[in-house]
Protein backbone atom coordinates (compact mmCIF):
# COMPACT_ATOMS: atom_id res chain seq x y z
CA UNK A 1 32.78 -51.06 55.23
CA UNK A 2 31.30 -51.49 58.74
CA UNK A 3 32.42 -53.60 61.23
CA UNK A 4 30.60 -57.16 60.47
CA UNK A 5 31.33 -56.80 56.60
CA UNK A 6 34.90 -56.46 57.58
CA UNK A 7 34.41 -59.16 59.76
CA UNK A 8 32.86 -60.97 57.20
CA UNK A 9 35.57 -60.56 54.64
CA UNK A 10 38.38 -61.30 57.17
CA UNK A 11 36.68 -64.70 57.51
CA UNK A 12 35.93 -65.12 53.57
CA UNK A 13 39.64 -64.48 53.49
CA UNK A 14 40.85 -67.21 55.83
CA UNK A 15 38.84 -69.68 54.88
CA UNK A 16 39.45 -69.32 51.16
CA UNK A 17 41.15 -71.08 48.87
CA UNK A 18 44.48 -69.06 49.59
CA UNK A 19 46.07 -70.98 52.30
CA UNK A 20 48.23 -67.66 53.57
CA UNK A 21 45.47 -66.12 56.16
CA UNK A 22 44.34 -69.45 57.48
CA UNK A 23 48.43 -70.32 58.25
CA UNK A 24 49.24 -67.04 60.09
CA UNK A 25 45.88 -67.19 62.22
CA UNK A 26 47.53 -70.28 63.51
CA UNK A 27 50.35 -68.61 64.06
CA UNK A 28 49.09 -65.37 66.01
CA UNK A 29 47.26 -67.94 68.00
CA UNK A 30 50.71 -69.25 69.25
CA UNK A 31 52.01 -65.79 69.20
CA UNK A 32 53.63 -64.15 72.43
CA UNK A 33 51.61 -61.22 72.29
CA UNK A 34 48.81 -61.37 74.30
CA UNK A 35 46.98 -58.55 71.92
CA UNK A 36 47.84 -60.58 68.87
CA UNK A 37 46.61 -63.99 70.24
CA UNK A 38 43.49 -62.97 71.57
CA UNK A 39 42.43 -61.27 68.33
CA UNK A 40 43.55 -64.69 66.97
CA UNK A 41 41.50 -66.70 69.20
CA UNK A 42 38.04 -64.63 68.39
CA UNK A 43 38.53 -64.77 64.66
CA UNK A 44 38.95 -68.51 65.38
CA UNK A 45 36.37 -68.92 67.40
CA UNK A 46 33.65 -67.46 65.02
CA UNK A 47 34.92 -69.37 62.22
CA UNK A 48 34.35 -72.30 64.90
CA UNK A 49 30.78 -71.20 65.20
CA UNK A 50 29.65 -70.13 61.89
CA UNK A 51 31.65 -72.26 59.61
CA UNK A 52 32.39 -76.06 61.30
CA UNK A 53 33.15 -77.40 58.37
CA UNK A 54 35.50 -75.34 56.63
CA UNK A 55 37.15 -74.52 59.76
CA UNK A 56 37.64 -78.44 60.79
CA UNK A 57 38.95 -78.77 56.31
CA UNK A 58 41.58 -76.02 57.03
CA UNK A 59 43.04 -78.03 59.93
CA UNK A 60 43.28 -81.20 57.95
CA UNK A 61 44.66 -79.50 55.09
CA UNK A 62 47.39 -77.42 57.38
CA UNK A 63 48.28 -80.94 59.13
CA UNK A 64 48.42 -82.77 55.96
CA UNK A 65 50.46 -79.99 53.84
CA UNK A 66 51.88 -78.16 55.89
CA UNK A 67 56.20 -77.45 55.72
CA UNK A 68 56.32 -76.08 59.16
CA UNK A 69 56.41 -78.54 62.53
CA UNK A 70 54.98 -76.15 64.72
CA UNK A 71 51.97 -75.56 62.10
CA UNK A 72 51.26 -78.96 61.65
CA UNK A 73 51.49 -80.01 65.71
CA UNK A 74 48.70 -77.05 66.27
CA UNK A 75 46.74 -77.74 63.76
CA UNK A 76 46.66 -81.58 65.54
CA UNK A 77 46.27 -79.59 68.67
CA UNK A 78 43.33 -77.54 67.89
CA UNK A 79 41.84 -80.62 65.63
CA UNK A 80 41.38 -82.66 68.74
CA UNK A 81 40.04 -79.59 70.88
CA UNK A 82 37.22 -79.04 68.41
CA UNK A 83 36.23 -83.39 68.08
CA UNK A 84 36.61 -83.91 72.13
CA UNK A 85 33.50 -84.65 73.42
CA UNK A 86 32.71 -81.55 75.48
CA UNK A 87 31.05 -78.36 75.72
CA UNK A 88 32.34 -77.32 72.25
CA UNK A 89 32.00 -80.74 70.56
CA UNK A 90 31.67 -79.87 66.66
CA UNK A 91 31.87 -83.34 65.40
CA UNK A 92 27.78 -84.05 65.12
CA UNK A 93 27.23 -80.63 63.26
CA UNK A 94 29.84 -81.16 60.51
CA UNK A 95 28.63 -82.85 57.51
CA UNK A 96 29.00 -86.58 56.83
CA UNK A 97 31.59 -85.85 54.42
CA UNK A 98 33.79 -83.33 55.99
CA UNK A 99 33.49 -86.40 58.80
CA UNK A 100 34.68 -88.64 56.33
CA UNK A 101 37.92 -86.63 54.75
CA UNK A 102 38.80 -86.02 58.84
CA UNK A 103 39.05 -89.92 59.17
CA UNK A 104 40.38 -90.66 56.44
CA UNK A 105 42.61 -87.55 56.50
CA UNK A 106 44.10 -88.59 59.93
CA UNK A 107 45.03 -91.86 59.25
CA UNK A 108 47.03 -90.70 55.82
CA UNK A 109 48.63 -87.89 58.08
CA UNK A 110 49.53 -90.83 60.79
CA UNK A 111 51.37 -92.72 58.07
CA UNK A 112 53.13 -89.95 56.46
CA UNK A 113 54.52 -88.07 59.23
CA UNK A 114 57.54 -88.82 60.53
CA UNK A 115 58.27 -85.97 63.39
CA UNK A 116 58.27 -87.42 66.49
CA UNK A 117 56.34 -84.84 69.12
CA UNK A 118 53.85 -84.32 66.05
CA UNK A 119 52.90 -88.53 65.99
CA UNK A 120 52.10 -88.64 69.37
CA UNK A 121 49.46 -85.38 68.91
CA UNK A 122 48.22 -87.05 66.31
CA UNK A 123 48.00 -90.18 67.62
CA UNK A 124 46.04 -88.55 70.70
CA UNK A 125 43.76 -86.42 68.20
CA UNK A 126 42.83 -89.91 66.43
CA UNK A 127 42.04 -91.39 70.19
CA UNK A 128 40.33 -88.68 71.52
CA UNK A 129 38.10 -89.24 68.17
CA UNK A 130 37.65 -92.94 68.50
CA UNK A 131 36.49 -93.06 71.91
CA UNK A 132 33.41 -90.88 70.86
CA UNK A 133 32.74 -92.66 67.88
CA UNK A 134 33.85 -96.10 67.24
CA UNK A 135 32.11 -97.75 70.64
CA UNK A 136 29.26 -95.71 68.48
CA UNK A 137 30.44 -98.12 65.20
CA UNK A 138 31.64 -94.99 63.27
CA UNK A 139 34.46 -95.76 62.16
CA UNK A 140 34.87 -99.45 61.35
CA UNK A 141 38.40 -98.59 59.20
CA UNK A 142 40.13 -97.92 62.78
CA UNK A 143 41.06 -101.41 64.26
CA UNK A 144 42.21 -102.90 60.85
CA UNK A 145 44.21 -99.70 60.55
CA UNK A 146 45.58 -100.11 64.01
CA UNK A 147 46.37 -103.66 63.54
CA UNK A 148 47.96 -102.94 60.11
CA UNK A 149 50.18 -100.59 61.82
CA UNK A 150 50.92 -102.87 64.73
CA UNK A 151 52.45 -105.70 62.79
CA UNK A 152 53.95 -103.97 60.04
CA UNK A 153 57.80 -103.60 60.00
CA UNK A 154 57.75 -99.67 60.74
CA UNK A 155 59.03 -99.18 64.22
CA UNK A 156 56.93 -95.59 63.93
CA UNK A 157 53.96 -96.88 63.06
CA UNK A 158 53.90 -99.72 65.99
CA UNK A 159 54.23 -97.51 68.08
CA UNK A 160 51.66 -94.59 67.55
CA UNK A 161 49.42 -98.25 66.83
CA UNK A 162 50.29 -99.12 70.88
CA UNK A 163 49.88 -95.54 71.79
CA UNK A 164 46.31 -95.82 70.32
CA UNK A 165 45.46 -99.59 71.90
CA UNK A 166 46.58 -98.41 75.30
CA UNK A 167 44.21 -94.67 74.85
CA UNK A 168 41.70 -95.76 73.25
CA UNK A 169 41.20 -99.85 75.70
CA UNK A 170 39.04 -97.94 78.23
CA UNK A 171 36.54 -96.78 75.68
CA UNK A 172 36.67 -100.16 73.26
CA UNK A 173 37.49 -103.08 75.41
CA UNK A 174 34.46 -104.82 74.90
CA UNK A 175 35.80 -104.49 70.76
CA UNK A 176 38.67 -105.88 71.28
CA UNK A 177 37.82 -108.71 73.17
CA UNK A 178 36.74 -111.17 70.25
CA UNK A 179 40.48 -110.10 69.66
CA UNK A 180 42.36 -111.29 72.48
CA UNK A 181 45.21 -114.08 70.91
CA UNK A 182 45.89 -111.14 68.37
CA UNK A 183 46.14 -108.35 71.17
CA UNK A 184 48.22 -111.42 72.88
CA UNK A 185 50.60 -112.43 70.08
CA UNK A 186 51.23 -108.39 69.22
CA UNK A 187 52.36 -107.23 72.58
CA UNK A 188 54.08 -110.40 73.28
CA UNK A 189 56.34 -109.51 69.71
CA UNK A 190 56.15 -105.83 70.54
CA UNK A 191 57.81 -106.66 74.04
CA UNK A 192 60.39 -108.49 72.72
CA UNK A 193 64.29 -107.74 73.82
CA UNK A 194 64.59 -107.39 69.71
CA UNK A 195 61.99 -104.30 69.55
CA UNK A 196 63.09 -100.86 69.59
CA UNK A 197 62.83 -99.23 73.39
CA UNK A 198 60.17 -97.26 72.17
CA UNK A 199 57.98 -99.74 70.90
CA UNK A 200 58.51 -101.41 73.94
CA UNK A 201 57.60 -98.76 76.58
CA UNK A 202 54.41 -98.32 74.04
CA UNK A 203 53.28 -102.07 74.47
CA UNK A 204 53.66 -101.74 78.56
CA UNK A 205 51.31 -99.36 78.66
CA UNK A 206 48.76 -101.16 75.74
CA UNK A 207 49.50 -104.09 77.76
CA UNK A 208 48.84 -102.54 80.90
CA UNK A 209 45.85 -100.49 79.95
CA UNK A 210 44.19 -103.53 78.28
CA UNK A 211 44.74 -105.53 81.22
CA UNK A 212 42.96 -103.56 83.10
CA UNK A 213 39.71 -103.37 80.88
CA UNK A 214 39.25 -107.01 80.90
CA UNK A 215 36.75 -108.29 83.37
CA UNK A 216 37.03 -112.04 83.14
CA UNK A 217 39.87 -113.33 85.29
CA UNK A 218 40.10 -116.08 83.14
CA UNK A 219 40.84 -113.64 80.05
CA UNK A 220 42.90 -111.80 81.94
CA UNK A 221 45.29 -114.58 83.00
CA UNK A 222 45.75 -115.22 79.48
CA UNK A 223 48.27 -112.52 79.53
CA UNK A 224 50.12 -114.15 82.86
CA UNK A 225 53.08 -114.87 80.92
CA UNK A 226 53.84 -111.08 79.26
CA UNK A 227 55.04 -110.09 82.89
CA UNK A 228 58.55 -111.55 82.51
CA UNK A 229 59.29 -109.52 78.90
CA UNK A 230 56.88 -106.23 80.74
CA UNK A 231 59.51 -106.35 83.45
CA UNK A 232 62.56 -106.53 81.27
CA UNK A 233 61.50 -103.39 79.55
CA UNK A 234 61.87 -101.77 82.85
CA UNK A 235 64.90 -103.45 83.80
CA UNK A 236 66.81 -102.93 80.46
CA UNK A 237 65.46 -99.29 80.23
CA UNK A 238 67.58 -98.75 83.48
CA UNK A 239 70.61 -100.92 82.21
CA UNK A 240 70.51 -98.88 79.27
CA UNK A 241 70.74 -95.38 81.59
CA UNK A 242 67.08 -94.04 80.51
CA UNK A 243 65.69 -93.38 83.41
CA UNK A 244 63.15 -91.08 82.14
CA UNK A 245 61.78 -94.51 80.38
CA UNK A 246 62.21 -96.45 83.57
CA UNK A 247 59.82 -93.81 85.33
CA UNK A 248 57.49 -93.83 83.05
CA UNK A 249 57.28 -97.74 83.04
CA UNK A 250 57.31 -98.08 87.22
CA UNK A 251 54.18 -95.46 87.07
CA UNK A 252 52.43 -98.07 84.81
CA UNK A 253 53.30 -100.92 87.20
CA UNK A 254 51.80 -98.88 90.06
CA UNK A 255 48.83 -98.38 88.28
CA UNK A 256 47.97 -101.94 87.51
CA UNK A 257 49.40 -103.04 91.67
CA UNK A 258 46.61 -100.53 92.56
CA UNK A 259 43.78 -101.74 89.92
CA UNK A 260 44.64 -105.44 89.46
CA UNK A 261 46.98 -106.68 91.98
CA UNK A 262 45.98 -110.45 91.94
CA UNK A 263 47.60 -110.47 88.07
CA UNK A 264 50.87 -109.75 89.61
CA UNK A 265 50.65 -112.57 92.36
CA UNK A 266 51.92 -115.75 90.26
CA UNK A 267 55.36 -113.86 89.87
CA UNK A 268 54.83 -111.67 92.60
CA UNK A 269 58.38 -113.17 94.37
CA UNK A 270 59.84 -112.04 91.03
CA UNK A 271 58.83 -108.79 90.25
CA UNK A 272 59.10 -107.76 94.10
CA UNK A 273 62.48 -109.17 94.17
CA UNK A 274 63.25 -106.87 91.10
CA UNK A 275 61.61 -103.92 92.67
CA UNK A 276 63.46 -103.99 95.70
CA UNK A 277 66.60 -103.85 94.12
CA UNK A 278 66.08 -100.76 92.05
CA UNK A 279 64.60 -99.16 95.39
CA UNK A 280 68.05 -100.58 96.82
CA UNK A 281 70.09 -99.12 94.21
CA UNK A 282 71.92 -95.48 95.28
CA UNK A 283 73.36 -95.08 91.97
CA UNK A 284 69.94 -94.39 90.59
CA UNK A 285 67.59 -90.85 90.70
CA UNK A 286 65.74 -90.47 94.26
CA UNK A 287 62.55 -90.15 91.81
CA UNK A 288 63.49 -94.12 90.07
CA UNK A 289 63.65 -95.61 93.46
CA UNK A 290 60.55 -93.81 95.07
CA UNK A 291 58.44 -95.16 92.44
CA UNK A 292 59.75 -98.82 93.03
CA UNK A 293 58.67 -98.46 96.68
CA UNK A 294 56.05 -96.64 95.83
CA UNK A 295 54.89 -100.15 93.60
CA UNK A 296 55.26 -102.14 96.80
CA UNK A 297 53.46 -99.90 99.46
CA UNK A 298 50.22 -100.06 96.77
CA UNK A 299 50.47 -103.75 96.79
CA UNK A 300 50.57 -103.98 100.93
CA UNK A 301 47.56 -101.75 100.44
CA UNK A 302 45.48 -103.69 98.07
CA UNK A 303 44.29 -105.55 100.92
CA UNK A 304 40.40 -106.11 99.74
CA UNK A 305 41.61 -107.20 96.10
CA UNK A 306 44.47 -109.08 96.97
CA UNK A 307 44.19 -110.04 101.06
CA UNK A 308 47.11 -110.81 102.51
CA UNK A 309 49.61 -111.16 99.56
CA UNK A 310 52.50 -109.32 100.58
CA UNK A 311 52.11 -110.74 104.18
CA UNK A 312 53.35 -113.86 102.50
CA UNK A 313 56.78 -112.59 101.79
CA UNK A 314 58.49 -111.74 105.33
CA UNK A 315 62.01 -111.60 103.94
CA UNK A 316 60.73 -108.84 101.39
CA UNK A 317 59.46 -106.78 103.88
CA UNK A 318 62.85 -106.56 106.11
CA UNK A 319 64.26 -105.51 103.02
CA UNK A 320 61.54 -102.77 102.22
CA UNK A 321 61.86 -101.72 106.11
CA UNK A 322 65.88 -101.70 106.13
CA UNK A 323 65.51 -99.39 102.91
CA UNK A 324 62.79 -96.78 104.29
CA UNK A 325 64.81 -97.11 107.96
CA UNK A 326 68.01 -96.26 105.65
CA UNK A 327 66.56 -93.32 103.89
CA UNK A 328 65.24 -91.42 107.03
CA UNK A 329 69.14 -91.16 107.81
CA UNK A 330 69.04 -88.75 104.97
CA UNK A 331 68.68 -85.71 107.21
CA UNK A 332 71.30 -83.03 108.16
CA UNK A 333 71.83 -81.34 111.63
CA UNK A 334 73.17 -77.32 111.94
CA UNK A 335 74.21 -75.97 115.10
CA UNK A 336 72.01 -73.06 114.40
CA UNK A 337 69.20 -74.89 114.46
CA UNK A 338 69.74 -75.21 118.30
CA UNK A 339 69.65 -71.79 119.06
CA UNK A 340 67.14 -70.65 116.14
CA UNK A 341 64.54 -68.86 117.79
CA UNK A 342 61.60 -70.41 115.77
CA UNK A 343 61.01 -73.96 115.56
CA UNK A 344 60.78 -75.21 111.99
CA UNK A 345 59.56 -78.56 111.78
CA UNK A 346 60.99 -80.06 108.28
CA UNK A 347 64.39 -78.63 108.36
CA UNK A 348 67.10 -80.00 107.24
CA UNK A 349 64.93 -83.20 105.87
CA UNK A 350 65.48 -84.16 102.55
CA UNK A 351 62.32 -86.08 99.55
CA UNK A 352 64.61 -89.28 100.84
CA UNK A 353 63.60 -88.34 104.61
CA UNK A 354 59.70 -87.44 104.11
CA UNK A 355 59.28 -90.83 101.34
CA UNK A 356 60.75 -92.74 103.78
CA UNK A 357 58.32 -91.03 107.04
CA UNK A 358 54.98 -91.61 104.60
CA UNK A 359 55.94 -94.94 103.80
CA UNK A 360 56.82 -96.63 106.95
CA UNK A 361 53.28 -95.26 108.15
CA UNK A 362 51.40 -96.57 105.23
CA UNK A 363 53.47 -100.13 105.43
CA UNK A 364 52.41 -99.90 109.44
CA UNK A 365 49.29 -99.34 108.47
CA UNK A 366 48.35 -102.08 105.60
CA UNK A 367 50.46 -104.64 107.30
CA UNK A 368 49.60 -104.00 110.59
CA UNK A 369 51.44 -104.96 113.71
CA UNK A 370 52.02 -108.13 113.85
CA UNK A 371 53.83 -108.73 110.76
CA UNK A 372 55.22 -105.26 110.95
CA UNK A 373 57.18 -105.60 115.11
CA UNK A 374 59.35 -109.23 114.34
CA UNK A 375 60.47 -107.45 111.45
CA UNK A 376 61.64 -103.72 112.79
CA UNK A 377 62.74 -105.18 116.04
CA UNK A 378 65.92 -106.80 115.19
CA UNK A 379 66.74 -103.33 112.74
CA UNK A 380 65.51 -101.17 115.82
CA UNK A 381 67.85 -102.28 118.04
CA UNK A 382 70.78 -102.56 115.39
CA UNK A 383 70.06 -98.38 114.96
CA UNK A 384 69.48 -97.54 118.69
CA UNK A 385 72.88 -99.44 119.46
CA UNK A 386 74.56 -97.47 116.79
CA UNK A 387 76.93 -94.37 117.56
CA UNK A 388 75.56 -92.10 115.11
CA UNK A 389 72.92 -89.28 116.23
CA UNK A 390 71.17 -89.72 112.67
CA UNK A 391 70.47 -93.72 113.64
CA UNK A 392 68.85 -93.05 116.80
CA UNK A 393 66.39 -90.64 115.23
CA UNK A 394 65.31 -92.46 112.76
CA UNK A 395 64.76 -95.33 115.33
CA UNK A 396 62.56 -93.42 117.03
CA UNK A 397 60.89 -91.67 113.80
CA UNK A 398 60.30 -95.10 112.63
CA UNK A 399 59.27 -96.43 116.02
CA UNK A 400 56.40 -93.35 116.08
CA UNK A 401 55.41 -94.14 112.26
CA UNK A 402 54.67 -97.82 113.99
CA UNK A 403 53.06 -96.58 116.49
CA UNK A 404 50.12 -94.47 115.05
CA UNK A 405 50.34 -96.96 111.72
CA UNK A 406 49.36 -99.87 113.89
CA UNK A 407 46.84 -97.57 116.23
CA UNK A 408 44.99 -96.60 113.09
């Protein structure tokens, strides 16, 4: 047999009706050995090329049937590499049934499984579909799907829905717009103190990442009043100890204080208050309390879509200053730094010490100096009076930071 009839028959063999071959490609491909994978990853490959369809079948059948996690979560894997919309985008060569049984295939799989990691692959697989096709009107099934999962009383199945809305609202706002008191009334519930943390972290971000797709102020005021529950899921996700959570929600919020700032401003006293008092908060990770300043600092920046906003809250920004002033004392001194023959510039500063440098700079900077020198003068002179070495050098740190803030 010469070497493309054995090729030929190696490929006859995995895509056949036994499903043995097919399975342990997919393992070798997430084998340790390099040899093993890369043999993997040409067999694959030509089965990509020659045989779309059966290849893309296999996949659905592996993530449908499969008994092993790991099989199923790379078969979602590789699924979503072959229907992204690049390079190697197979979807317009495979036949309009093989197209179908994938759609329909996915959503059945979305139902059924109930492994955690795999949902969310799947859940981006089904995404990374929809945003080719359904702006395309491809698959009308989708959005009554995703609402049928959204209100149902499956906690799993709300939230790979929300995981989908907030994906997929860059690609499909304009479709979900005739839907807007739906979208409202199902993150409102799905932000409620009554649904499961998880559901609720996924309705931020649909929330969020709707939000943000909406052009029409008007519209987009319409979801004014899901900021009180939006900032409870943060707040709560901290009482609760899950920090992780509370990251992941304070990333969101800096996202929409650098895209849509003016939706903060009718509770902007609020949700700065609350913001300040995580970043005020030493019991919590470094990383928890950067990101709460780090919401702030965007919205002094947003200066051409939101002039002047934080300008209006003078007591907020003595607080912000006494907390950057505070964590610039975070800094540690070695007598062998004075005789150290090489000058080193960052030693002994700490994340605390360089946040706190960046941030007085940018606040200098967006604020500029006359809001900025009432407020650091009366803390100035508290830490140049002040016994301790640290206080004095972070006066004058912070008095530099002023400086070139206000020159730029």
């Amino acid at each position: 047999m010469n070497p493309s009839e054995m090729q030929a028959a190696q490929l006859a063999a995995i895509l056949g009706p036994d499903p043995a071959p097919f399975e342990t490609l997919i393992a070798h491909l997430m084998a340790t050995s390099n040899d093993q994978r890369s043999q993997a990853e040409a067999l694959f490959n030509l089965c990509k090329s020659n045989h779309p369809d059966a290849l893309a079948l296999k996949l659905v059948v592996l993530l449908q049937s499969s008994p092993q996690p790991e099989l199923r979560a790379m078969a979602a894997i590789l699924l979503r590499k072959q229907i992204t919309r690049d390079d190697s985008f197979i979807w317009p060569s495979l036949s309009a049934q093989t197209q179908a049984n994938i759609k329909s295939s996915l959503l059945a799989c979305l139902q059924r499984e109930d492994t955690k990691t795999i949902l969310k692959k799947l859940c981006d697989t089904i995404a990374e579909l929809a945003s080719s096709i359904v702006p395309e009107g491809q698959w009308p099934e989708l959005l009554p799907f995703m609402f049928q999962c959204v209100t149902s009383d499956s906690p799993r199945l709300k939230e790979s829905a929300l995981l989908m809305f907030a994906q997929l609202s860059q690609y499909i706002g304009d479709i979900l717009l005739p839907h807007l008191s739906t979208l409202h009334s199902v993150f409102h519930q799905c932000l409620a103190p009554s649904a499961p943390s998880e559901v609720r972290i996924a309705a931020l971000s649909a929330t969020i990442n709707f939000i943000q797709t909406i052009e029409s102020p008007s519209d987009r005021d319409c979801f004014q009043d899901l900021l009180p529950p939006m900032m409870q899921t943060l707040t709560e996700a901290l009482n609760r100890g899950e920090e992780a959570t509370a990251q992941e929600a304070l990333e969101m919020f800096v996202e929409l204080a650098g895209t849509e700032p003016k939706f903060l401003r009718r509770q902007l006293v609020d949700i700065v208050g609350s913001m300040l008092q995580i970043a005020e908060a030493d019991q919590l990770e470094d990383g928890t309390r950067h990101l709460a300043i780090e919401f702030i600092i965007t919205l002094a920046e947003a200066r051409e879509r939101a002039p002047g906003m934080m300008r209006k809250l003078p007591q907020f920004i003595g607080r912000l200053f006494a907390i950057l002033m505070k964590m610039l004392l975070d800094i540690e001194d070695d007598p062998a730094w004075h005789t150290a023959d090489s000058e080193e510039e960052d030693a002994g500063e700490s994340s605390n010490y360089s946040v706190g440098q960046e941030c007085l700079d940018r606040l200098a900077i967006s604020l500029g100096g006359n809001t900025i020198v009432p407020v650091a003068s009366e803390i100035l002179s508290a830490y140049l009076a002040a016994p301790e070495w640290q206080k004095h050098h972070a006066a004058l740190i912070t008095l530099a930071q002023i400086a070139e803030g206000c020159s730029k």
